[in-house]
PDB file of N, CA and C in Angstrom:
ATOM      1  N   UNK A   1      -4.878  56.099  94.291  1.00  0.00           N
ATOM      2  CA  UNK A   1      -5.080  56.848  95.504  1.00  0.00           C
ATOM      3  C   UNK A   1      -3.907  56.535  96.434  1.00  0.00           C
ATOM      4  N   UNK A   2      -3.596  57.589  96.886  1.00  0.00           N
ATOM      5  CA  UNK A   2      -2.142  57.381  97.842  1.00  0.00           C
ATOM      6  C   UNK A   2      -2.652  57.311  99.515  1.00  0.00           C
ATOM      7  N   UNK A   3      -1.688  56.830  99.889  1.00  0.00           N
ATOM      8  CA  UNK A   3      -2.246  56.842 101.429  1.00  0.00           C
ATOM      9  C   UNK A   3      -2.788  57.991 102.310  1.00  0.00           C
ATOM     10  N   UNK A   4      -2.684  59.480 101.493  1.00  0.00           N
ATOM     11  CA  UNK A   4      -3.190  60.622 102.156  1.00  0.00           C
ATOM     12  C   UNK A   4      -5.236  60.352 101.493  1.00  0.00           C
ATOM     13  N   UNK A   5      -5.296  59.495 100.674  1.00  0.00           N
ATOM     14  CA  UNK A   5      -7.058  59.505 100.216  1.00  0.00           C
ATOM     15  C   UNK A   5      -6.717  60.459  98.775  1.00  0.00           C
ATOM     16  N   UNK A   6      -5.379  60.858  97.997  1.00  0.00           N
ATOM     17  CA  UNK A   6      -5.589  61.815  96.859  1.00  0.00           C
ATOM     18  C   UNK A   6      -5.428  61.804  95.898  1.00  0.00           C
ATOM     19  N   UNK A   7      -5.802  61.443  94.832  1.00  0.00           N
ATOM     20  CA  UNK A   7      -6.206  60.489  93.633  1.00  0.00           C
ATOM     21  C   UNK A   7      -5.378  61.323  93.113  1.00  0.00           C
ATOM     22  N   UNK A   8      -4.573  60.064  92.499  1.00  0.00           N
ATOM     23  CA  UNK A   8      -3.231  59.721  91.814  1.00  0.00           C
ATOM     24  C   UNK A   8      -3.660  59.858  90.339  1.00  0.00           C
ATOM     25  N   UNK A   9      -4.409  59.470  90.093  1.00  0.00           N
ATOM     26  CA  UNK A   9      -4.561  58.872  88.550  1.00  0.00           C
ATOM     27  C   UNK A   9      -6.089  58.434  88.275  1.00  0.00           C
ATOM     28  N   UNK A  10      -6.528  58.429  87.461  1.00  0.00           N
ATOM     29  CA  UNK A  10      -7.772  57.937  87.422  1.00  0.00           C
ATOM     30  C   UNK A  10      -8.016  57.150  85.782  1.00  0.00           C
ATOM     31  N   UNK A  11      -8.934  56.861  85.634  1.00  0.00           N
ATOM     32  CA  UNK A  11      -9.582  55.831  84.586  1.00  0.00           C
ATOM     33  C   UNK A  11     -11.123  55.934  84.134  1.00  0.00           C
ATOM     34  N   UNK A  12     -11.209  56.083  83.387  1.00  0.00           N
ATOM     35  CA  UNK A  12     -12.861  55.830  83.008  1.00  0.00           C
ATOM     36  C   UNK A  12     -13.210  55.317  81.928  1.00  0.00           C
ATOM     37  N   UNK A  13     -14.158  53.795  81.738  1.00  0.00           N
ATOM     38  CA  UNK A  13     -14.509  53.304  81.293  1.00  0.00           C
ATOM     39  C   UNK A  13     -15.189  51.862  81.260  1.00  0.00           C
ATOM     40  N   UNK A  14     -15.652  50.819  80.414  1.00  0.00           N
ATOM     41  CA  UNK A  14     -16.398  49.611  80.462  1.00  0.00           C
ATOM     42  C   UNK A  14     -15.004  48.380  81.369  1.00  0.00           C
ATOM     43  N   UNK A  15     -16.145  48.276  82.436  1.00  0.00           N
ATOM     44  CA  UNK A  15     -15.071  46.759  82.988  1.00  0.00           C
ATOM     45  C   UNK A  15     -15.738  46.444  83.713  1.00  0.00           C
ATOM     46  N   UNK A  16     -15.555  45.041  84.177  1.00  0.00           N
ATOM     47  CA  UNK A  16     -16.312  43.543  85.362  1.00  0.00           C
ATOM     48  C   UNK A  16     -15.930  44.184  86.359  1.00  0.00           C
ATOM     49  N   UNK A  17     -16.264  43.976  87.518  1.00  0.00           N
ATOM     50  CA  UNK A  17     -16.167  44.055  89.037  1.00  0.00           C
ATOM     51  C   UNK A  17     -16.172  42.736  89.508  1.00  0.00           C
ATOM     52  N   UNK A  18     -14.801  42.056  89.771  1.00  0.00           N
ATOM     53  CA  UNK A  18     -15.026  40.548  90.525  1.00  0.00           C
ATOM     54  C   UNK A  18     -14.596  40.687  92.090  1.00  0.00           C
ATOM     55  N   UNK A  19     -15.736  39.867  92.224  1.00  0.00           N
ATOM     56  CA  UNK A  19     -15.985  40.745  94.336  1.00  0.00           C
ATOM     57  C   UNK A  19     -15.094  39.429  95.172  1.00  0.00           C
ATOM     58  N   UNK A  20     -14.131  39.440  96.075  1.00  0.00           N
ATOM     59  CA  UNK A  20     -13.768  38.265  96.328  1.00  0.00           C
ATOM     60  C   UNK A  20     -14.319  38.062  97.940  1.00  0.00           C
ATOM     61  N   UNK A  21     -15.160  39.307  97.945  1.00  0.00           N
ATOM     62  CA  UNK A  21     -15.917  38.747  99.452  1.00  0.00           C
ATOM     63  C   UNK A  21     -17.313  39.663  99.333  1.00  0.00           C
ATOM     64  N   UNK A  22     -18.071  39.443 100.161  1.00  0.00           N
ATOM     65  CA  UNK A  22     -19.255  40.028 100.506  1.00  0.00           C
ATOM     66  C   UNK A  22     -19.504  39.899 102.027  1.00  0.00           C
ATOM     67  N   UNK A  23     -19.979  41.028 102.054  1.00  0.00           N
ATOM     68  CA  UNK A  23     -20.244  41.575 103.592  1.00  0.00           C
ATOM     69  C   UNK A  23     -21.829  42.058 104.272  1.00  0.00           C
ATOM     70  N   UNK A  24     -22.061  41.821 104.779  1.00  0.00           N
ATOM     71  CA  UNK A  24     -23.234  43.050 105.711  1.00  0.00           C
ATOM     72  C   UNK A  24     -22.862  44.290 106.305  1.00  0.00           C
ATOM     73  N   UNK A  25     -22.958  45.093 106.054  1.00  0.00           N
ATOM     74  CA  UNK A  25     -22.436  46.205 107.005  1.00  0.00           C
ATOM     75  C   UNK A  25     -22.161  45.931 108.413  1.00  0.00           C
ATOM     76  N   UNK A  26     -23.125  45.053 108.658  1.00  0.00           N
ATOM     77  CA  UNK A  26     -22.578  44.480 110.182  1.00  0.00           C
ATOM     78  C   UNK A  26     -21.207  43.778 110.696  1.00  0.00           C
ATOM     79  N   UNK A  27     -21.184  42.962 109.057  1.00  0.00           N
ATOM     80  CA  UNK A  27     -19.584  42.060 109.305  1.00  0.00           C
ATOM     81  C   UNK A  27     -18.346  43.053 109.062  1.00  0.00           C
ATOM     82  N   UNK A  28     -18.632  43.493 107.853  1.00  0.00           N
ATOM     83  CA  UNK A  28     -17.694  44.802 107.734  1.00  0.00           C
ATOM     84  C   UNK A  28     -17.453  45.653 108.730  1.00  0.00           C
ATOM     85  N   UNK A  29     -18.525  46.106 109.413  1.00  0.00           N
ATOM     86  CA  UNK A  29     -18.120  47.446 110.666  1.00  0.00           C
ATOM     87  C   UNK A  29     -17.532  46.063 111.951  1.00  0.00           C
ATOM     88  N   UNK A  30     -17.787  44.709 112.384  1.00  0.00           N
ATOM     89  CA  UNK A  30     -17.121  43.947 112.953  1.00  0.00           C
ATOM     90  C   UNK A  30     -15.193  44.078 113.057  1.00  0.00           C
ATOM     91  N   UNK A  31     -15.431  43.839 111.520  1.00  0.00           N
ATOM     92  CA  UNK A  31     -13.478  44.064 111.018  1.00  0.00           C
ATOM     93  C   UNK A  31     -13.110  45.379 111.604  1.00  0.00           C
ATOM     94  N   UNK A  32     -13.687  45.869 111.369  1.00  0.00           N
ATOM     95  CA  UNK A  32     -13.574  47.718 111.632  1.00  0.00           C
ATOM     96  C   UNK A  32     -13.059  47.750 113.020  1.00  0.00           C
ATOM     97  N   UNK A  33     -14.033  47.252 113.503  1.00  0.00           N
ATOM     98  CA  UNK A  33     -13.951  47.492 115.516  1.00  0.00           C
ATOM     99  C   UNK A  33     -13.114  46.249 116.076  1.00  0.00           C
ATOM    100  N   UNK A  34     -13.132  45.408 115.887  1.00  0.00           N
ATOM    101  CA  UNK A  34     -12.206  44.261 116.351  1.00  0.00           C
ATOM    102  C   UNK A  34     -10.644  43.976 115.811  1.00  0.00           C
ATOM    103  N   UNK A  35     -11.091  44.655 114.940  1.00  0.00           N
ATOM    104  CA  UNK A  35     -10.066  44.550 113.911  1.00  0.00           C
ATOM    105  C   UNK A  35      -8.862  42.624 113.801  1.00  0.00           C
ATOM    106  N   UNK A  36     -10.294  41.998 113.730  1.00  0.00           N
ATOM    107  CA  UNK A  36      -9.964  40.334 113.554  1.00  0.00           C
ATOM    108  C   UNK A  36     -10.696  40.049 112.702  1.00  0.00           C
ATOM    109  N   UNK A  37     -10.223  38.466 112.623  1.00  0.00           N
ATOM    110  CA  UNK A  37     -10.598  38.218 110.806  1.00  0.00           C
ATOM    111  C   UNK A  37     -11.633  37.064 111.305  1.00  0.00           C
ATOM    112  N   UNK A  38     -12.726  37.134 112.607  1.00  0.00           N
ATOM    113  CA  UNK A  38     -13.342  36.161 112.711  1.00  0.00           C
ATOM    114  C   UNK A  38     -14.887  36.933 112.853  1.00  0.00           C
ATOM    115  N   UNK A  39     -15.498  36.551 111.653  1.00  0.00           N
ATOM    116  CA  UNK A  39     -16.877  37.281 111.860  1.00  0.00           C
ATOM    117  C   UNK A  39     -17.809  36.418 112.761  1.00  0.00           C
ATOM    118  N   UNK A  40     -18.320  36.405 113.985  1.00  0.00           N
ATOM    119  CA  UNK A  40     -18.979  35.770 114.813  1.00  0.00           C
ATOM    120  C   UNK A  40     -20.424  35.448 114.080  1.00  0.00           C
ATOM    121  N   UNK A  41     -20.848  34.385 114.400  1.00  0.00           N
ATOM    122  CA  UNK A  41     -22.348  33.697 114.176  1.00  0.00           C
ATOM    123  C   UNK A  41     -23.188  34.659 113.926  1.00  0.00           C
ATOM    124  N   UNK A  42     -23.488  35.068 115.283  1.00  0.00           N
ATOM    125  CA  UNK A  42     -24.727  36.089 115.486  1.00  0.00           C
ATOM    126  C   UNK A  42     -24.790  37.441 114.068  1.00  0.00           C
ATOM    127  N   UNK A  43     -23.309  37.602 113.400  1.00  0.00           N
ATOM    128  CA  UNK A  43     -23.913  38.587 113.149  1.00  0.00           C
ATOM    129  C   UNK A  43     -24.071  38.394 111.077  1.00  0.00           C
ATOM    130  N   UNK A  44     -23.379  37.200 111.122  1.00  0.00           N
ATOM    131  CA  UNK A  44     -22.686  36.549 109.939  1.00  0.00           C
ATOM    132  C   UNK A  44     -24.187  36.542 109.014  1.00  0.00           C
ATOM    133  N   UNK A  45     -24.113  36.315 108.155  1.00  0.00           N
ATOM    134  CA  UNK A  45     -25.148  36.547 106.667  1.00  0.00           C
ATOM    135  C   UNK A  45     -25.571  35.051 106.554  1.00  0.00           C
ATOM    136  N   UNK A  46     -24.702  34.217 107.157  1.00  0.00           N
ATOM    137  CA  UNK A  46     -24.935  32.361 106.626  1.00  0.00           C
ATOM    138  C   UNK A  46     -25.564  32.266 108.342  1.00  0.00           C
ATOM    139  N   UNK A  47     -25.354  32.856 109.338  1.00  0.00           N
ATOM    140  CA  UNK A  47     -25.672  32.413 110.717  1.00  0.00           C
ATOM    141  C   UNK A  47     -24.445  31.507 111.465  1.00  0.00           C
ATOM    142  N   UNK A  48     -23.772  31.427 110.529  1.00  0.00           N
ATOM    143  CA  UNK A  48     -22.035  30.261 111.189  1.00  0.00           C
ATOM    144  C   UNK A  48     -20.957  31.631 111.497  1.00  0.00           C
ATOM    145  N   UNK A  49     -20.051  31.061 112.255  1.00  0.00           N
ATOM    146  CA  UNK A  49     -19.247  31.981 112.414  1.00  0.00           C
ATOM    147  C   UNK A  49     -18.101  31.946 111.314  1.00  0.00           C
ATOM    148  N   UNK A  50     -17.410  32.585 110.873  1.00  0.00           N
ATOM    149  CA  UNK A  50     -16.400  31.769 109.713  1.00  0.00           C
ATOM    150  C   UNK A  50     -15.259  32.878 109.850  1.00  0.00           C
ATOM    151  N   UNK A  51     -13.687  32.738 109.093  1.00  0.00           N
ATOM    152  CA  UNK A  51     -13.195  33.143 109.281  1.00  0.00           C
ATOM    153  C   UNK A  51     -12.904  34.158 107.858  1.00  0.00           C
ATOM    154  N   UNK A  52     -12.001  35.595 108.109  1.00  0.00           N
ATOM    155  CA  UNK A  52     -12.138  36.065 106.776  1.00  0.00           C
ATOM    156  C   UNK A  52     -10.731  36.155 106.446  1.00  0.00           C
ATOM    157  N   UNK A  53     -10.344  35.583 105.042  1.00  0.00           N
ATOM    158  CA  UNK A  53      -9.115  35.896 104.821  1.00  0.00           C
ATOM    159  C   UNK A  53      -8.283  37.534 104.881  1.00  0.00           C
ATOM    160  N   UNK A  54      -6.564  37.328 105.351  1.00  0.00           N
ATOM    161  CA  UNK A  54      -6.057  38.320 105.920  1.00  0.00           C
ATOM    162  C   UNK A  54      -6.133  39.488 104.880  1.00  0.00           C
ATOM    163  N   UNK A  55      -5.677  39.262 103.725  1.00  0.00           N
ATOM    164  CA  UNK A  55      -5.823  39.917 102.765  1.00  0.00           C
ATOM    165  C   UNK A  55      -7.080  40.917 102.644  1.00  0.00           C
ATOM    166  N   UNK A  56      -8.336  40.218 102.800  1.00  0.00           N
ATOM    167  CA  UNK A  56      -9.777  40.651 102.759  1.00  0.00           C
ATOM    168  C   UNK A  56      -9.422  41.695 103.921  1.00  0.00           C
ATOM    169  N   UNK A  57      -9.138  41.200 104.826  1.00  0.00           N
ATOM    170  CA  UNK A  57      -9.193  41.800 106.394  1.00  0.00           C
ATOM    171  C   UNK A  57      -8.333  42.854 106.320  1.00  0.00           C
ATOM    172  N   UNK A  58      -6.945  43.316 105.747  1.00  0.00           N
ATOM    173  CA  UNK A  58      -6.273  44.619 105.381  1.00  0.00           C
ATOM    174  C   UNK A  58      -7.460  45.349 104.940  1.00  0.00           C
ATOM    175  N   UNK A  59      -7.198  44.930 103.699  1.00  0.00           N
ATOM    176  CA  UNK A  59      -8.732  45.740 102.644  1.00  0.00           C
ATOM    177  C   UNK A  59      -9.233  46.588 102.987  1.00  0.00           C
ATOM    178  N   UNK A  60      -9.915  45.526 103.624  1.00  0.00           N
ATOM    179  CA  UNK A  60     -11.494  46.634 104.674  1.00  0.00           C
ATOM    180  C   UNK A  60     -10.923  47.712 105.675  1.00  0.00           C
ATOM    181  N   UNK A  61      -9.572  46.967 106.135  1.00  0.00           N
ATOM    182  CA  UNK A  61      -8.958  48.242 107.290  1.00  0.00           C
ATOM    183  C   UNK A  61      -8.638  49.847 106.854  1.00  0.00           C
ATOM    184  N   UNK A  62      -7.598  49.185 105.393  1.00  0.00           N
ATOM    185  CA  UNK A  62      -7.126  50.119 104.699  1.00  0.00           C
ATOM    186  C   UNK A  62      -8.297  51.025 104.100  1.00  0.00           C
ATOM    187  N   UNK A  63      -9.659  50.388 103.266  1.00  0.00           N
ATOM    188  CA  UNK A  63     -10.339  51.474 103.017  1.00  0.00           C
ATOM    189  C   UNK A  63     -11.180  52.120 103.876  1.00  0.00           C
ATOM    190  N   UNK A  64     -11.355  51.360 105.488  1.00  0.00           N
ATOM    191  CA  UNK A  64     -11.984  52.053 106.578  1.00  0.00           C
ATOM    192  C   UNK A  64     -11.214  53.412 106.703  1.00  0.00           C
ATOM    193  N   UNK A  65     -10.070  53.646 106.461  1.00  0.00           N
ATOM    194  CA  UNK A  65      -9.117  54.301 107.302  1.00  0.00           C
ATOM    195  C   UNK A  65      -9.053  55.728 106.071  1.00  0.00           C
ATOM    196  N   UNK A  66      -9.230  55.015 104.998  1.00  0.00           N
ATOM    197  CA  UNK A  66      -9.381  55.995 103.322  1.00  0.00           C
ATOM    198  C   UNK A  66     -10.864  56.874 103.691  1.00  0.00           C
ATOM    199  N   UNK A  67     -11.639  56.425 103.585  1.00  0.00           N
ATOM    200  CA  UNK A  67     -12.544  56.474 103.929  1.00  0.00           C
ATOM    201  C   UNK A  67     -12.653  57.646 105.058  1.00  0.00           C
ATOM    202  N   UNK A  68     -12.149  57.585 105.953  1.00  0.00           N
ATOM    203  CA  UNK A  68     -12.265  58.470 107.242  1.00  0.00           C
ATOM    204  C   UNK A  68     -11.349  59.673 107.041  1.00  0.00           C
ATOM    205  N   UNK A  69     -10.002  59.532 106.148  1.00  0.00           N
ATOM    206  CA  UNK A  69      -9.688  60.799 105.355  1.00  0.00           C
ATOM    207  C   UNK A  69     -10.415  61.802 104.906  1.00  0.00           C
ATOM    208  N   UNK A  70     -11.034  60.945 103.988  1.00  0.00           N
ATOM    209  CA  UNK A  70     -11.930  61.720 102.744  1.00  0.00           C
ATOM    210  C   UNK A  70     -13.479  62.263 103.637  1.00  0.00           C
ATOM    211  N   UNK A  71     -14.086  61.676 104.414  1.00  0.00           N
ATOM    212  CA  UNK A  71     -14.854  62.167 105.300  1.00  0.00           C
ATOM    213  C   UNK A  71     -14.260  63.679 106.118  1.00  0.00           C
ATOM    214  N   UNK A  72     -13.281  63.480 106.588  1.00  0.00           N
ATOM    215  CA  UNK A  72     -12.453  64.803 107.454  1.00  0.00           C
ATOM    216  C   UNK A  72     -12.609  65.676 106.552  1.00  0.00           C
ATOM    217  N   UNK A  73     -12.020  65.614 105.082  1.00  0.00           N
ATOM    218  CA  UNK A  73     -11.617  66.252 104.222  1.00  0.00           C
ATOM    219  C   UNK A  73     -13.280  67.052 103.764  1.00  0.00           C
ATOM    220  N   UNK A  74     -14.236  66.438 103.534  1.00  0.00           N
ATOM    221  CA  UNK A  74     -15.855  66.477 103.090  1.00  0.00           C
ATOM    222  C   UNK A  74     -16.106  67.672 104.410  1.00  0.00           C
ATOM    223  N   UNK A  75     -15.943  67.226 105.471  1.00  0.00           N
ATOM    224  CA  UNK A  75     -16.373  68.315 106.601  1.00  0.00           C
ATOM    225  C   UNK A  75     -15.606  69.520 106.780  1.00  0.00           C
ATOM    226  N   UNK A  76     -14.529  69.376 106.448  1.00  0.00           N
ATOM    227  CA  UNK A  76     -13.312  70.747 106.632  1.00  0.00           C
ATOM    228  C   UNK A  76     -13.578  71.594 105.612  1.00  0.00           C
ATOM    229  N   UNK A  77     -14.782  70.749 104.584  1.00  0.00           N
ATOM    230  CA  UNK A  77     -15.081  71.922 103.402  1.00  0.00           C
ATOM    231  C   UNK A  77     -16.367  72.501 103.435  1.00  0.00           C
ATOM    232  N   UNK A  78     -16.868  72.292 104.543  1.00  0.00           N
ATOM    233  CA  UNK A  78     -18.413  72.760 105.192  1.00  0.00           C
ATOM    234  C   UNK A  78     -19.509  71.272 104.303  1.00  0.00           C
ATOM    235  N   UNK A  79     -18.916  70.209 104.116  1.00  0.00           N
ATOM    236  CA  UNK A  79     -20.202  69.193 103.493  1.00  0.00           C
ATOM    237  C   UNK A  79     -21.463  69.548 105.290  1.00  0.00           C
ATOM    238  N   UNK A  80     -22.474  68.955 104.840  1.00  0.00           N
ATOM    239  CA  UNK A  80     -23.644  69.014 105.308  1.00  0.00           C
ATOM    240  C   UNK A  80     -23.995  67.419 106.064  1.00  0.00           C
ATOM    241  N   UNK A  81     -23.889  67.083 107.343  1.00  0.00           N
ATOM    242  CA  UNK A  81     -23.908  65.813 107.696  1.00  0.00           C
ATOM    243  C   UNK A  81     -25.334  65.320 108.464  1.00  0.00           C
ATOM    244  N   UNK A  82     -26.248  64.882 107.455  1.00  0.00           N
ATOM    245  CA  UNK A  82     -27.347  64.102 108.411  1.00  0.00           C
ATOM    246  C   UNK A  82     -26.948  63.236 108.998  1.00  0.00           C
ATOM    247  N   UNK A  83     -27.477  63.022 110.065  1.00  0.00           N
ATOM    248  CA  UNK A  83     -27.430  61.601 110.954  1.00  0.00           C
ATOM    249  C   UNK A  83     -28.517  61.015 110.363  1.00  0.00           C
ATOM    250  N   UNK A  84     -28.081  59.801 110.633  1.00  0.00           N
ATOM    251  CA  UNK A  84     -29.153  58.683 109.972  1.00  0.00           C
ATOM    252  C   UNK A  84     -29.475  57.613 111.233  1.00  0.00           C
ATOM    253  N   UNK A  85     -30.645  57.536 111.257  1.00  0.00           N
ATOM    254  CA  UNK A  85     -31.193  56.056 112.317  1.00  0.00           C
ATOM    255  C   UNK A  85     -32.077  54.875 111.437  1.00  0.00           C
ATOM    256  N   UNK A  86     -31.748  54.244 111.967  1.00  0.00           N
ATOM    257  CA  UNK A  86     -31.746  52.892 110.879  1.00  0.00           C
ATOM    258  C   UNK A  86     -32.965  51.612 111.767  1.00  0.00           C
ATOM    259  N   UNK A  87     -34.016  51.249 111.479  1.00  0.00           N
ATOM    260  CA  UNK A  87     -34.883  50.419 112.680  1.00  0.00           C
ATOM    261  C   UNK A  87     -34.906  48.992 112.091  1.00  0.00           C
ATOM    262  N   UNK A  88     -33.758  48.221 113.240  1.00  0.00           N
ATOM    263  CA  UNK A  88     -33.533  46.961 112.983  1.00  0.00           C
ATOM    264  C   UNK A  88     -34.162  46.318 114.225  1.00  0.00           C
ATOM    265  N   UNK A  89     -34.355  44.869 113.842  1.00  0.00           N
ATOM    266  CA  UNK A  89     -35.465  44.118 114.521  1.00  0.00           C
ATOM    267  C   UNK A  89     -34.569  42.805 114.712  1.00  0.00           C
ATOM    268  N   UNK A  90     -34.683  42.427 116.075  1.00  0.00           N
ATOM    269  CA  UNK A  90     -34.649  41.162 116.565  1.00  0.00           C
ATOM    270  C   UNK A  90     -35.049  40.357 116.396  1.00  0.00           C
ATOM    271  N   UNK A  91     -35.097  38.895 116.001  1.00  0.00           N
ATOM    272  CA  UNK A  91     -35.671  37.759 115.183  1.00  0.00           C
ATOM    273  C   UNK A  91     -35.645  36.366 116.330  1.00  0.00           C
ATOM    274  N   UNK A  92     -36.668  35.840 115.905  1.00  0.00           N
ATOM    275  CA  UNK A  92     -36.184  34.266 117.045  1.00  0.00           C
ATOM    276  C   UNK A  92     -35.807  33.327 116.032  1.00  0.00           C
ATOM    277  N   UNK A  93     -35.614  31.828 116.660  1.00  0.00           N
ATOM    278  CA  UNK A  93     -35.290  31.306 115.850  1.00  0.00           C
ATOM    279  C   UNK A  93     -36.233  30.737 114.969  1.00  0.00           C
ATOM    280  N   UNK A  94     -37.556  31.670 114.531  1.00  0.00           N
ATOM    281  CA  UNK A  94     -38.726  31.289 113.272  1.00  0.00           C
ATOM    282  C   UNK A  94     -38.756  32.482 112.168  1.00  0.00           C
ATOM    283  N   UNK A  95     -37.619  33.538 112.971  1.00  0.00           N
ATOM    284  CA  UNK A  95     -37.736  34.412 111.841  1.00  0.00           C
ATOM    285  C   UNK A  95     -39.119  35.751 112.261  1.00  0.00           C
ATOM    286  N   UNK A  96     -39.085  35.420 113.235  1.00  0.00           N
ATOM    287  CA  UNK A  96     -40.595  36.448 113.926  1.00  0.00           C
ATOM    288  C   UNK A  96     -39.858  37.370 115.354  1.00  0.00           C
ATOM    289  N   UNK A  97     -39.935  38.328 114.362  1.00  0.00           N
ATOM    290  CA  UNK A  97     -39.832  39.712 115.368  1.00  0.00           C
ATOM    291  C   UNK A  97     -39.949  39.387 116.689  1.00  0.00           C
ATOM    292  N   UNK A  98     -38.918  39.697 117.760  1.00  0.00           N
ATOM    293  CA  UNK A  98     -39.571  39.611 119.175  1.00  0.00           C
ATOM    294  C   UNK A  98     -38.241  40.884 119.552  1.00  0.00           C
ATOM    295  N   UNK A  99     -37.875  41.811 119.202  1.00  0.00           N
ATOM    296  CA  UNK A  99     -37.700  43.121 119.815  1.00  0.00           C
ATOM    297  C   UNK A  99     -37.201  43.984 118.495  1.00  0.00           C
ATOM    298  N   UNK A 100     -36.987  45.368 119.046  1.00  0.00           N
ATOM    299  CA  UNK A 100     -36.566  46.600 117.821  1.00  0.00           C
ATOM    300  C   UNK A 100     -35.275  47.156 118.333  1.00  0.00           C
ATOM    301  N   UNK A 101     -34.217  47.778 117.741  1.00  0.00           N
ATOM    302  CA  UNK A 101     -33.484  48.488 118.317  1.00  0.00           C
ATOM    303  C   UNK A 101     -33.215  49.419 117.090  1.00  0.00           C
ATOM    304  N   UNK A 102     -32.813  50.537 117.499  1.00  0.00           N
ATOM    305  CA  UNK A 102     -31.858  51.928 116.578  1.00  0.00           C
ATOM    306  C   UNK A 102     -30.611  51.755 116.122  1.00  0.00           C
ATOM    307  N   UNK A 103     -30.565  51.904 115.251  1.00  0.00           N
ATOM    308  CA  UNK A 103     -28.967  51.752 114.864  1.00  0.00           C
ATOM    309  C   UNK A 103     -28.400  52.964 114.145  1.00  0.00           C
ATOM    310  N   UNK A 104     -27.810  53.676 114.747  1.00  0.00           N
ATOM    311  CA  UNK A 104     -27.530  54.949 114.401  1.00  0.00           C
ATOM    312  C   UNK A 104     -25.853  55.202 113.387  1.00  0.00           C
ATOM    313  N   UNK A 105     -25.568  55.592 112.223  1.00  0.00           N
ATOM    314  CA  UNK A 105     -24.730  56.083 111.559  1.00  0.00           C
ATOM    315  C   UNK A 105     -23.851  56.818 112.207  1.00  0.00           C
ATOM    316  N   UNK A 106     -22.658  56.602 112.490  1.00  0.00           N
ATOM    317  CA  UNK A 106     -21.562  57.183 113.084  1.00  0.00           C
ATOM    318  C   UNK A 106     -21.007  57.887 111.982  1.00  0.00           C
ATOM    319  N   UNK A 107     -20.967  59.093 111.906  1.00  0.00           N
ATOM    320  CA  UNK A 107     -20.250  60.657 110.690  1.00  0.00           C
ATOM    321  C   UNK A 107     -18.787  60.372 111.025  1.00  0.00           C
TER     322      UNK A 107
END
């Protein structure tokens, strides 16, 4: 895939997937918007804040940015876009619900 999102070449067949990070959508859309390589506590999967290597941190930029191509490209061809709302819950520190909020899908 070239930097316009337009597949160069392709492949099909049996192979491993070795993941050299894992994310929450929360830490991932973090990189996205801050665009820094420090995923804060609050929103982190372990509850620590930690840092993400730079490499990782391109990555995610570069396929945020692929990504938002190929989306333009999906709508300029009449695709069909639900919005999505998502009902996430506030936790104390026992793990017991004490508020709700919406979290809505940005198209």
């Amino acid at each position: 895939m070239n930097a316009k999102a337009e597949v160069l070449d392709s492949w099909f067949g049996r192979t491993i997937i070795y993941s050299d990070q894992r994310f929450s959508y929360e830490e991932a859309q973090s990189i996205i918007e801050t665009k820094s390589d420090i995923i804060p506590a609050e929103i982190s999967l372990t509850g620590k804040e930690y840092k993400v290597p730079a490499a990782i941190v391109a990555a995610t930029l570069k396929q945020d940015e692929l990504a938002k191509i190929l989306r333009r490209k999906r709508m300029a061809d009449g695709a069909i876009s639900f919005d999505k709302v998502e009902v996430k819950f506030n936790l104390d520190e026992n793990a017991e619900p004490v508020g709700v909020f919406l979290k809505y899908q940005r198209c």
